[in-house]
Protein backbone atom coordinates (compact mmCIF):
# COMPACT_ATOMS: atom_id res chain seq x y z
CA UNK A 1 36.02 19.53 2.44
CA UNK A 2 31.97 19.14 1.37
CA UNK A 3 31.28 17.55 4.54
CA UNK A 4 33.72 19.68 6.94
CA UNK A 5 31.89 22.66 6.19
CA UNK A 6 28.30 20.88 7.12
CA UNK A 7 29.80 19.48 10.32
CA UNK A 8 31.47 22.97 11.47
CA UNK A 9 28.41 24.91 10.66
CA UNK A 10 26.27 21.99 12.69
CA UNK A 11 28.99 22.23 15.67
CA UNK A 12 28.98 26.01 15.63
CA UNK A 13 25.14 26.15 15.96
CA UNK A 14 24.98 23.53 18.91
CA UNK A 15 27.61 25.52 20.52
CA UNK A 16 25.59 28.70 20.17
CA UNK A 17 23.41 27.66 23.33
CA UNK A 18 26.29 27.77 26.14
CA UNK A 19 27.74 31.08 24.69
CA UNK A 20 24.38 32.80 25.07
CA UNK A 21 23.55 31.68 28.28
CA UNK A 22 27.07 32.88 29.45
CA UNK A 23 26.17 36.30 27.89
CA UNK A 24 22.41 36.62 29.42
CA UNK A 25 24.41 36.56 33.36
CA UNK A 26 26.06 40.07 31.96
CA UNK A 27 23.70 41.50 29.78
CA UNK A 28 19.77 41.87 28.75
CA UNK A 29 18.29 39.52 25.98
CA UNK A 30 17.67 42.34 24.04
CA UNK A 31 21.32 43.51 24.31
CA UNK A 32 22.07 39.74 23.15
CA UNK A 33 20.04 39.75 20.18
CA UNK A 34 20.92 42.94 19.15
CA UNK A 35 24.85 42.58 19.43
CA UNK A 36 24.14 39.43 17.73
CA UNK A 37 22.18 41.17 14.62
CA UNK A 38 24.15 43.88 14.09
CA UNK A 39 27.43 41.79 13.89
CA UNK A 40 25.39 39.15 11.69
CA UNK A 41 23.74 41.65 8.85
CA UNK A 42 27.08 43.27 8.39
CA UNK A 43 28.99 40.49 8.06
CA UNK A 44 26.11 38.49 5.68
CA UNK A 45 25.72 42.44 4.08
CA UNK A 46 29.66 41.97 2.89
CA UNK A 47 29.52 38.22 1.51
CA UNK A 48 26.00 38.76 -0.53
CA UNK A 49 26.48 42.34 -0.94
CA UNK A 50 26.57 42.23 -4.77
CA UNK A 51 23.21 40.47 -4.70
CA UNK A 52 21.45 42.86 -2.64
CA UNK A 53 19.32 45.41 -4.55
CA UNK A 54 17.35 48.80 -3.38
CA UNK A 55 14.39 47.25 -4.78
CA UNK A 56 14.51 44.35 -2.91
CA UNK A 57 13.41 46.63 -0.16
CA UNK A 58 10.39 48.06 -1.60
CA UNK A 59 6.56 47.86 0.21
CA UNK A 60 5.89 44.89 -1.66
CA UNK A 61 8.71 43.16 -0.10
CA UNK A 62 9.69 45.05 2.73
CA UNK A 63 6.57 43.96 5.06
CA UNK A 64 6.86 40.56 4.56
CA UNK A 65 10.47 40.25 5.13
CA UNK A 66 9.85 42.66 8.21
CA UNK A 67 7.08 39.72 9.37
CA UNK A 68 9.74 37.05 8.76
CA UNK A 69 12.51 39.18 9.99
CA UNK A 70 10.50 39.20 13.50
CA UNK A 71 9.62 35.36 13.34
CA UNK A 72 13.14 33.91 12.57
CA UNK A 73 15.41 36.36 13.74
CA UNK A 74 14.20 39.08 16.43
CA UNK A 75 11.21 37.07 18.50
CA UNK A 76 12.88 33.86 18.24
CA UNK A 77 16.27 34.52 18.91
CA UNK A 78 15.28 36.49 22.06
CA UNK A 79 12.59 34.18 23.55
CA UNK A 80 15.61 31.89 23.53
CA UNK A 81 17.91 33.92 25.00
CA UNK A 82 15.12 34.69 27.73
CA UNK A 83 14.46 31.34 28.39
CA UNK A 84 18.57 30.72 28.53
CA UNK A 85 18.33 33.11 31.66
CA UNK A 86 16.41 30.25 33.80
CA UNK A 87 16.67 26.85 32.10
CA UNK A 88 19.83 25.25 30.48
CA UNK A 89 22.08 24.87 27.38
CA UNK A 90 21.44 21.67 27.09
CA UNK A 91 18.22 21.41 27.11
CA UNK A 92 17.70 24.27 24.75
CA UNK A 93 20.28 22.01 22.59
CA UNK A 94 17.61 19.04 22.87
CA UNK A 95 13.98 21.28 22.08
CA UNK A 96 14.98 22.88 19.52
CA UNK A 97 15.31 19.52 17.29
CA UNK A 98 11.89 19.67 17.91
CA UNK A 99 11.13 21.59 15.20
CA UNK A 100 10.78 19.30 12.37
CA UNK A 101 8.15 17.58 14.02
CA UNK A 102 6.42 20.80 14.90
CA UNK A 103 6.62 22.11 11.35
CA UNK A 104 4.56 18.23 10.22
CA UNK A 105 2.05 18.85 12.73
CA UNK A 106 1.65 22.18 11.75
CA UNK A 107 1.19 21.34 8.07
CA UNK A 108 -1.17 18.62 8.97
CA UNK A 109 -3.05 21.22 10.22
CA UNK A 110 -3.00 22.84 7.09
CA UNK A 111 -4.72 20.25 5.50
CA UNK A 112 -1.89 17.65 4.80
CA UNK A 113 -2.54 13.93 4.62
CA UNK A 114 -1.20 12.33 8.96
CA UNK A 115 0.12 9.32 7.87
CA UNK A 116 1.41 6.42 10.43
CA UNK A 117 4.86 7.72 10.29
CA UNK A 118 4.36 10.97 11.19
CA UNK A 119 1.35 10.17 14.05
CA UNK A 120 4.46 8.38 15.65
CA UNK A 121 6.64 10.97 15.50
CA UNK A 122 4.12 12.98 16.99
CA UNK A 123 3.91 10.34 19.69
CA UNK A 124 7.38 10.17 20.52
CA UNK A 125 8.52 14.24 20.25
CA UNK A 126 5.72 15.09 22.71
CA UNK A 127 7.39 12.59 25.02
CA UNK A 128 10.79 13.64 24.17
CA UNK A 129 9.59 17.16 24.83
CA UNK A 130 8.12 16.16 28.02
CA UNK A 131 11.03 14.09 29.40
CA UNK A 132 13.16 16.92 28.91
CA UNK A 133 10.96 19.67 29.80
CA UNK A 134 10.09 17.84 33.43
CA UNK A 135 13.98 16.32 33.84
CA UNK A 136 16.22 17.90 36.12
CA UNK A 137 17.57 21.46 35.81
CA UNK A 138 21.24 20.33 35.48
CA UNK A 139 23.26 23.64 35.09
CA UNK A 140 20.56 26.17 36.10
CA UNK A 141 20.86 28.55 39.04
CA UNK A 142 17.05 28.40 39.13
CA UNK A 143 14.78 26.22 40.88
CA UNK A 144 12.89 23.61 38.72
CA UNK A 145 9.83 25.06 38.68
CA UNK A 146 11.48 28.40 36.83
CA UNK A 147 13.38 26.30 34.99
CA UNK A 148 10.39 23.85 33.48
CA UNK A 149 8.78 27.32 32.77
CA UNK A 150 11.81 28.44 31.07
CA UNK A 151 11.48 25.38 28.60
CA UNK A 152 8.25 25.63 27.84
CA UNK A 153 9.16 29.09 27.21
CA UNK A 154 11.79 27.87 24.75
CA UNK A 155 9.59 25.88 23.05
CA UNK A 156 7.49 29.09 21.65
CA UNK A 157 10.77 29.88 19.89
CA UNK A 158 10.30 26.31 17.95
CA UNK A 159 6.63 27.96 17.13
CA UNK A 160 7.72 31.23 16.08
CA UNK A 161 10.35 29.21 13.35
CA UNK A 162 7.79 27.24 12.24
CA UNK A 163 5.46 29.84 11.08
CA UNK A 164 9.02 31.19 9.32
CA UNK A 165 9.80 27.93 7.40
CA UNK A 166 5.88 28.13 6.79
CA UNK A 167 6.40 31.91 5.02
CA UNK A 168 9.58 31.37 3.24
CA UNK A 169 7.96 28.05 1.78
CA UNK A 170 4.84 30.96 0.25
CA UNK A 171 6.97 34.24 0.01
CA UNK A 172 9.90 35.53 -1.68
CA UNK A 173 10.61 31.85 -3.31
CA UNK A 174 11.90 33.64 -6.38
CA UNK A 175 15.15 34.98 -3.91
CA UNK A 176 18.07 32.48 -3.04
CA UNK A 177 18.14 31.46 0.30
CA UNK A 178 21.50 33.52 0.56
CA UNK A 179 19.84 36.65 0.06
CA UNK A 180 16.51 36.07 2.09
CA UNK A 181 19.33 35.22 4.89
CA UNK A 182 20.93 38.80 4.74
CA UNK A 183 17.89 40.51 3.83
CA UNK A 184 15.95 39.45 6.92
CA UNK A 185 19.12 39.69 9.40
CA UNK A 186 19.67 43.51 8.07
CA UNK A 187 15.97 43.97 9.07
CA UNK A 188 15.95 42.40 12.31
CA UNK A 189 19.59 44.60 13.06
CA UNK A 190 17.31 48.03 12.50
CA UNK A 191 14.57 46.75 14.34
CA UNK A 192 16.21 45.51 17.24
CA UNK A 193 18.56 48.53 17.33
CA UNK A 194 15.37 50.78 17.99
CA UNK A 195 13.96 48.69 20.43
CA UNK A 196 17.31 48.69 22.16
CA UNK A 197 17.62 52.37 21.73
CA UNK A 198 14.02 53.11 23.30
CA UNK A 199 14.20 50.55 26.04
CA UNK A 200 17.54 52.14 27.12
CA UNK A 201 19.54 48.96 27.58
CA UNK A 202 22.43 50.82 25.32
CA UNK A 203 24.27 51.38 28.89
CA UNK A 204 24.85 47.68 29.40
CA UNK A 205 27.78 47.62 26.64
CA UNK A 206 30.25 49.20 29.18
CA UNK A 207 28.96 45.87 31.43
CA UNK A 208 30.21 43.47 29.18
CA UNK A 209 33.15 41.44 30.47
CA UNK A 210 36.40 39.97 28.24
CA UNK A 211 34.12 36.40 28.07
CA UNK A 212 31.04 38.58 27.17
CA UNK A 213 32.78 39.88 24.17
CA UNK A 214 34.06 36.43 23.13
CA UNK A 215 30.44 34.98 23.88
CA UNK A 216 29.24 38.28 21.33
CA UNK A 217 31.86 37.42 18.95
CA UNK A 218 30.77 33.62 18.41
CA UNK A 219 27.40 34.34 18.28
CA UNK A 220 27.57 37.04 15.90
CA UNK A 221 30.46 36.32 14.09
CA UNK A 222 30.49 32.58 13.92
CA UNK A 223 26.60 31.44 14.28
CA UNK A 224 25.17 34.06 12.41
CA UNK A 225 27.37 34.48 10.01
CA UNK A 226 30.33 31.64 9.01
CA UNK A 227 27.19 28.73 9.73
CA UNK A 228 25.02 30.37 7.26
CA UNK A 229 27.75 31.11 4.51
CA UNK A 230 29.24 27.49 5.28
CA UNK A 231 25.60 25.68 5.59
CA UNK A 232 24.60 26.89 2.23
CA UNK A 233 27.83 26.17 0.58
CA UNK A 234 26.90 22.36 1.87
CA UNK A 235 23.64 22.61 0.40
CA UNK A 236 24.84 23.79 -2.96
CA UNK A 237 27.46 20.64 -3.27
CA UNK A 238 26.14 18.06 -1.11
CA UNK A 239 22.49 19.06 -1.52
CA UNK A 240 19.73 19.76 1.13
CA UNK A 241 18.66 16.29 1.94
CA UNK A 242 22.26 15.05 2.67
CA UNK A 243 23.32 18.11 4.06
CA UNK A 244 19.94 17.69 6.43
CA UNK A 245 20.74 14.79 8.57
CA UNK A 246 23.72 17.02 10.17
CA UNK A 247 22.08 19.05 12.00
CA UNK A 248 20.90 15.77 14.25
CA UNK A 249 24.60 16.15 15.41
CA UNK A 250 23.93 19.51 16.62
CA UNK A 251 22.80 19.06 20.36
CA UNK A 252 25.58 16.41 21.20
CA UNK A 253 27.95 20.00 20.58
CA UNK A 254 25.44 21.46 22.89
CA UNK A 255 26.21 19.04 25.54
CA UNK A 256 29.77 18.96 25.26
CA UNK A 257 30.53 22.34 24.84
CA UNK A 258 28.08 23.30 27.66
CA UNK A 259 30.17 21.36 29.95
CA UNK A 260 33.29 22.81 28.57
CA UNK A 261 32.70 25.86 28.23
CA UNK A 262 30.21 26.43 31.89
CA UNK A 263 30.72 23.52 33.42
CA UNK A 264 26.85 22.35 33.08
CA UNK A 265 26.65 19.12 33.46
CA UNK A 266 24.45 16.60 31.03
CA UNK A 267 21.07 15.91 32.64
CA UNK A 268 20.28 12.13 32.26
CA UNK A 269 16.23 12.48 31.42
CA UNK A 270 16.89 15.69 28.98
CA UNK A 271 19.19 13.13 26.77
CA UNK A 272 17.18 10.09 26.97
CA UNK A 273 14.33 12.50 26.08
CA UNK A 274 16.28 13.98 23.21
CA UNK A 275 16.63 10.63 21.83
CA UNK A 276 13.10 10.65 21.45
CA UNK A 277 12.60 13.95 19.69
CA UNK A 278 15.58 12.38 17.59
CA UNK A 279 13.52 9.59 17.01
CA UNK A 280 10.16 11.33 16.00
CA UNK A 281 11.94 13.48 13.47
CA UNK A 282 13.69 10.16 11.21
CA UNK A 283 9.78 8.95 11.55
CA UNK A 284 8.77 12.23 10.35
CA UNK A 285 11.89 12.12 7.50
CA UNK A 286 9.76 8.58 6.81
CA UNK A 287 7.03 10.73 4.90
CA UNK A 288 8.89 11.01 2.12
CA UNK A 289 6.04 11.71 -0.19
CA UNK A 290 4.89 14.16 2.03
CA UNK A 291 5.41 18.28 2.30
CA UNK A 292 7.35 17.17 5.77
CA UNK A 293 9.33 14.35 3.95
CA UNK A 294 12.54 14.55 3.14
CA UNK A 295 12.75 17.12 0.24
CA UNK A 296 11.12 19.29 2.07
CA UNK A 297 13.05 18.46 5.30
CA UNK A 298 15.78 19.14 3.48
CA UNK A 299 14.95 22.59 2.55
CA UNK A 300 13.69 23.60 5.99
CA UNK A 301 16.88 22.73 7.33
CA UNK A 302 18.52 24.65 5.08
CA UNK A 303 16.93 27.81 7.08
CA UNK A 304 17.45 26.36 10.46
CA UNK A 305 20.83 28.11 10.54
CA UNK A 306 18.07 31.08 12.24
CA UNK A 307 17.69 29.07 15.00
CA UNK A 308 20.40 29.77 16.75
């Protein structure tokens, strides 16, 4: 039962690609990521409820989960959804295990020690990237040129989690990861709910088809809110390290429920290039001495659940 609970939370997450680019043919991205918010904080707001406090909302709080909220929920989710508009599942399945190697350079930039591990990791994600950045637009209705744009576009959502594992690693460390889950999610649902409001995309609701709602449903209901209760279940019993390494199953759900579920074919280059972004981040899970190694791998992971 330990490890069923890691493996649906991974499977939902990978399958959180095709059901957003399905939704972004009907509706805005800020339509997406709002639907997907509000259905998220309410649902977190009613399984950590009783650990939610006023004061955990107070100015000394409140703008630096509002900074987070923005990083890892709002600006991320909807670059992605954006980018889903032009590019495909698939390879938005593939970049986004870019991350971990993102997060070591980033730290190495930050003063920690580049060992030979993680320079090859470096080595072999910026390949990965590139092979699936520059493959073929399998599943797009764009031309590749859009479509490479689109994934470069993508990868600023890898950017904009990184400087959110960064903050949770320096703020609000005293909170479970539970709570800094709901807490940010009920944020990002007010915030996005004015910028909906404002940029008058409210009208696109009546729009949304019987597939749309199912596509809402899943991404609100079952990504943002079974993965995260499920995922941190797995990290309480199993641990973070172990529960870690299933989230490398994640973009093989991608695939096959992108073909399932929109009939986009897998692109040849994107999965020989995800191999290598695979690749780089088991040399990067090499440092294990390291802020990047695996402890720490392990608790980053733990917060990937925002990435999708």
């Amino acid at each position: 039962m330990r490890y069923i609970q890691v493996i649906i939370a991974a499977a939902i997450w990978g399958g959180s690609y095709p059901f957003t680019k399905y939704l972004v043919t009907e509706v805005s991205p800020e339509t997406v990521v709002t639907l997907r918010a509000v259905i998220g904080a309410l649902l977190l707001t009613l399984v950590t409820g009783s650990k939610l406090r006023l004061s955990d909302f107070r100015f000394g709080h409140i703008w630096k989960i509002f900074i987070m909220s923005v990083l890892g929920v709002s600006a991320q989710q909807y670059v992605q959804a954006y980018a889903l508009t032009y590019t495909s599942a698939g390879h938005a399945g593939w970049l986004i295990v870019t991350i971990p190697i993102i997060i070591a350079a980033a730290m190495a930039g930050l003063g920690e020690r580049i060992g030979l591990p993680r320079i090859i990791a470096f080595m072999l994600g910026a390949v990965g990237a590139l092979l699936v950045v520059f493959s073929n637009a399998a599943g797009t209705a764009a031309a590749p040129a859009p479509a490479i744009k689109a994934d470069l576009i993508f990868l600023t959502s890898c950017l904009a989690w990184t400087g959110y594992v960064i903050l949770t690693k320096k703020w609000l460390t005293f909170w479970p990861q539970t709570k800094v889950t709901a807490v940010t999610m009920i944020v990002a649902m007010f915030t996005m709910l004015v910028v909906w409001s404002l940029s008058g995309k409210a009208g696109e609701l009546a729009a949304i088809s019987a597939k749309g709602w199912v596509c809402a449903g899943y991404l609100g209901v079952l990504s943002s809110a079974l993965a995260y209760t499920f995922w941190n279940n797995s990290v309480e019993t199993l641990g973070p390290v172990t529960s870690s390494y299933f989230i490398y199953i994640q973009p093989f759900f991608t695939v096959l429920s992108a073909y399932l579920f929109i009939g986009e074919p897998p692109a040849a280059g994107a999965f020989a290039g995800g191999l290598l972004i695979m690749a780089g981040v088991y040399f990067v899970n090499l440092n294990k001495n390291s802020v990047t190694g695996g402890g720490f791998i392990g608790r980053f992971l733990t917060r990937l659940c925002g990435n999708v």
